[in-house]
Structure formats: structure tokens, C-alpha cells
N, C-alpha and C. Protein backbone atom coordinates (compact mmCIF):
# COMPACT_ATOMS: atom_id res chain seq x y z
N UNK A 1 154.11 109.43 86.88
CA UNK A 1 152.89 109.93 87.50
C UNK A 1 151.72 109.62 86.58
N UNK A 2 150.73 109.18 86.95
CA UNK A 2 149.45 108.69 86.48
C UNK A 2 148.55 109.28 86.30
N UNK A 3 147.63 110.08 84.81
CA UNK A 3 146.63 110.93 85.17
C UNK A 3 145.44 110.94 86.14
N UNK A 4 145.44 109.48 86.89
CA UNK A 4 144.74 108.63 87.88
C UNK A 4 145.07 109.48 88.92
N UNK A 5 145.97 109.78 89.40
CA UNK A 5 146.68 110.42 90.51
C UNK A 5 145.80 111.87 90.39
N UNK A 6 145.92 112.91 89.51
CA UNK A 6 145.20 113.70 89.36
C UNK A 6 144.21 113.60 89.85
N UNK A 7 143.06 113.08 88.98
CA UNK A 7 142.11 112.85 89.36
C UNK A 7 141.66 112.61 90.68
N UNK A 8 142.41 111.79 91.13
CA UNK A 8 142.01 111.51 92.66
C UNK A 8 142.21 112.37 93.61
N UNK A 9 143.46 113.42 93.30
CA UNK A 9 143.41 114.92 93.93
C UNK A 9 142.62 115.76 93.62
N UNK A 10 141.82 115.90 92.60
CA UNK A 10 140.93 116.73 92.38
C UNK A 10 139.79 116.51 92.66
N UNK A 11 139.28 115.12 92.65
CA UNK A 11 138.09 114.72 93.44
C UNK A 11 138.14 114.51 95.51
N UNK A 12 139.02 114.27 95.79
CA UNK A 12 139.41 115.07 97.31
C UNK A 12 139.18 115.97 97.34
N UNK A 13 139.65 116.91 96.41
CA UNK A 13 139.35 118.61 96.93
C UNK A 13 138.10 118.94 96.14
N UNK A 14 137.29 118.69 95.35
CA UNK A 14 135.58 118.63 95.36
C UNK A 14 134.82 118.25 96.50
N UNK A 15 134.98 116.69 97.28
CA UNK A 15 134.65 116.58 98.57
C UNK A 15 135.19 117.58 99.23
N UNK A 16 135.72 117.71 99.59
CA UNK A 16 136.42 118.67 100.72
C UNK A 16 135.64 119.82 101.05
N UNK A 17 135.63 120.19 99.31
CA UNK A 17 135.09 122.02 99.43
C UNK A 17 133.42 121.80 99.51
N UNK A 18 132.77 120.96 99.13
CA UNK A 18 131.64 120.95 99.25
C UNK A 18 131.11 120.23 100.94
N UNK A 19 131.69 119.23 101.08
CA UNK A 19 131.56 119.43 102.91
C UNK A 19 132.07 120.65 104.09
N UNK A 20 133.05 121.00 103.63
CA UNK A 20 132.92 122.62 103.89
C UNK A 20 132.74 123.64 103.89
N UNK A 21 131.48 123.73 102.62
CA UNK A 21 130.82 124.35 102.88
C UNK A 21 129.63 124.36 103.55
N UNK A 22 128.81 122.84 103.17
CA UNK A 22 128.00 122.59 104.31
C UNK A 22 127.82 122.37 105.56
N UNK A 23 128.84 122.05 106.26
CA UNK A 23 129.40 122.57 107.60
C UNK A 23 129.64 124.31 108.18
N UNK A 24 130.11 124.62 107.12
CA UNK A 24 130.37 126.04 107.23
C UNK A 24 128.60 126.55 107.30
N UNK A 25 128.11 126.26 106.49
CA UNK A 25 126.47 126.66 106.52
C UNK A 25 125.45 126.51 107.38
N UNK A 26 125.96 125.29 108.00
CA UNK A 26 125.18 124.62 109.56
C UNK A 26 125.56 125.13 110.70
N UNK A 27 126.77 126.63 110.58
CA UNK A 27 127.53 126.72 111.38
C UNK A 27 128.31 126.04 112.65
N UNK A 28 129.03 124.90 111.74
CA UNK A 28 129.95 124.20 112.33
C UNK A 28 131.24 124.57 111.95
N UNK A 29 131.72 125.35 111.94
CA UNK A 29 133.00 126.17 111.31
C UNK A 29 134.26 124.93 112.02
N UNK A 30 134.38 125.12 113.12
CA UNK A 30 135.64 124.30 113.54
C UNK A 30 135.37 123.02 112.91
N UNK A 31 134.41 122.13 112.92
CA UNK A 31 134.24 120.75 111.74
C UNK A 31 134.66 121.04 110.25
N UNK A 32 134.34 122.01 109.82
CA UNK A 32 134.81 122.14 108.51
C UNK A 32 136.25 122.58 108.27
N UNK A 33 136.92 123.10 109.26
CA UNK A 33 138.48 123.30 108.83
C UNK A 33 138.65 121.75 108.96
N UNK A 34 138.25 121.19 110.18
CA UNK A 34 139.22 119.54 110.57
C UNK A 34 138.40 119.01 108.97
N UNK A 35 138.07 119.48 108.65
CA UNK A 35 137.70 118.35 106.99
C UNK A 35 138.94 119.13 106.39
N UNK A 36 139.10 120.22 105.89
CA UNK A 36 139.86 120.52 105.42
C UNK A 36 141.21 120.04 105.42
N UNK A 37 141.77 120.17 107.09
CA UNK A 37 142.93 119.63 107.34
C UNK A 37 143.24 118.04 106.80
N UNK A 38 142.03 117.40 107.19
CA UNK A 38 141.96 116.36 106.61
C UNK A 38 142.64 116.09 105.22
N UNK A 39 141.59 116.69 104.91
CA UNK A 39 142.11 116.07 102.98
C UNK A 39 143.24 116.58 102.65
N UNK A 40 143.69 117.88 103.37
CA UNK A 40 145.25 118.11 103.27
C UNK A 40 146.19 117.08 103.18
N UNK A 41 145.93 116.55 103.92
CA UNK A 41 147.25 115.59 104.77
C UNK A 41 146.62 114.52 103.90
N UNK A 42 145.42 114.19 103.49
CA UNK A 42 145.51 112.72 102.47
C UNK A 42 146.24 113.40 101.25
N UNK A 43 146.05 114.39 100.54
CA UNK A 43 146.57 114.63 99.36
C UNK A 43 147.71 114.36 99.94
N UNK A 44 148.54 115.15 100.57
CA UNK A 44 150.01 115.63 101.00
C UNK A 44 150.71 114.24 101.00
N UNK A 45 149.46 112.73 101.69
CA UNK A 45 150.53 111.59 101.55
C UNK A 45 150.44 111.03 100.21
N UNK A 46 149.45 111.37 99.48
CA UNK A 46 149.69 110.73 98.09
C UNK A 46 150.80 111.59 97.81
N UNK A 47 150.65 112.46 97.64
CA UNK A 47 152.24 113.15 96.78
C UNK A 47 153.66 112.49 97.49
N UNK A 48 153.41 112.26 98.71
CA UNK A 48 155.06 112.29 99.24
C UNK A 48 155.31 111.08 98.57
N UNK A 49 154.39 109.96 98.55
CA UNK A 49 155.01 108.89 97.67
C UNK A 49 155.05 108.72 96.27
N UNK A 50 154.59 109.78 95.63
CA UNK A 50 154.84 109.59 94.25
C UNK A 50 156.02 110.73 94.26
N UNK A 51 156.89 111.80 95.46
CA UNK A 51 158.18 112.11 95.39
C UNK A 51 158.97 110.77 95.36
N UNK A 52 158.47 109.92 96.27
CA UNK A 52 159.44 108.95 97.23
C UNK A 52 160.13 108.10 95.93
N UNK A 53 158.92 107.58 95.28
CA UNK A 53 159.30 106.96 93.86
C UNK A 53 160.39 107.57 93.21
N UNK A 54 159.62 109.27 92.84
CA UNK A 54 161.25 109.96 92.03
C UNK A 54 162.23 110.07 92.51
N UNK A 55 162.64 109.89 93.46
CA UNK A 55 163.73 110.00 94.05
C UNK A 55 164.35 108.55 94.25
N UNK A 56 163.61 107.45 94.22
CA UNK A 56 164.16 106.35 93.86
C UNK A 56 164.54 106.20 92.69
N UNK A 57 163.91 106.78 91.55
CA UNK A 57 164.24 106.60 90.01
C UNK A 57 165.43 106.84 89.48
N UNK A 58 165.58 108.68 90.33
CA UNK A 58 166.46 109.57 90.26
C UNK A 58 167.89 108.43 90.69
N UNK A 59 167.88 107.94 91.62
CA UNK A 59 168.63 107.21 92.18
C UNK A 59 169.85 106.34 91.28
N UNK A 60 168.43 105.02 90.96
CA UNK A 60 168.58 104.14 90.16
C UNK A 60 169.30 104.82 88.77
N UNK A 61 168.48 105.41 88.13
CA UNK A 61 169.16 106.60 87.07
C UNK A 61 170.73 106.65 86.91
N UNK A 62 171.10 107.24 88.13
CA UNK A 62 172.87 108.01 88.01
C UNK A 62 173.25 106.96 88.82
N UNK A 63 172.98 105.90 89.42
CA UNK A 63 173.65 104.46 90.37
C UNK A 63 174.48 105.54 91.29
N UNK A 64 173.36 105.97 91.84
CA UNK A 64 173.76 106.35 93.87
C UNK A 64 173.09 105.61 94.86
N UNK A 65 173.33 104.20 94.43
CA UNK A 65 172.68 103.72 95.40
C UNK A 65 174.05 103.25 96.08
């Protein structure tokens, strides 16, 4: 895992929270959850593939392939 990776989750969820709040402020409430949900699901696919990797490693590792 790459401290790059970090970063890039933590700057998602800076966007995130700061367009939802300004949505939230313009009272657009339902726009600002779908941002939310949003960046959910981008973080959520960066992680599944940096599982997907460990679990290939894991793999390779003990030869269960």
C-alpha cells in the first residue's frame, strides 16, 4: 500500500465534506448526500483493489494457486 493511496482518500473526503456542505447550505440536502454516496463508492473501489492485490500476494505467498 502506497502513502499515495492515503492521500488520495483523504483528499476525496475533503472534497466531499466541503461540497456538502455547500449544498447542504444552498439547501440542496438530497444533492449533498448523492455527493456523499458518491465518494463512498470511489473510495470503497480504491480499497477493494488494493484488498484484491492482498489477497493475490497472500496467495502467491503460501502457493494456493
Amino acid at each position: 500500500m502506497d502513502v499515495d493511496l492515503i492521500f488520495k482518500i483523504a483528499a476525496i473526503g475533503i472534497i466531499v465534506a466541503v461540497l456538502n456542505q455547500v449544498l447542504i447550505r444552498s439547501g440542496r440536502e438530497e444533492q449533498g448526500m448523492m455527493t456523499t454516496l458518491a465518494g463512498l463508492i470511489v473510495v470503497l473501489m480504491m480499497i477493494i483493489n488494493e484488498v484484491s492485490n492482498l489477497f493475490d500476494t497472500v496467495k502467491s505467498l503460501f502457493g494456493l494457486y
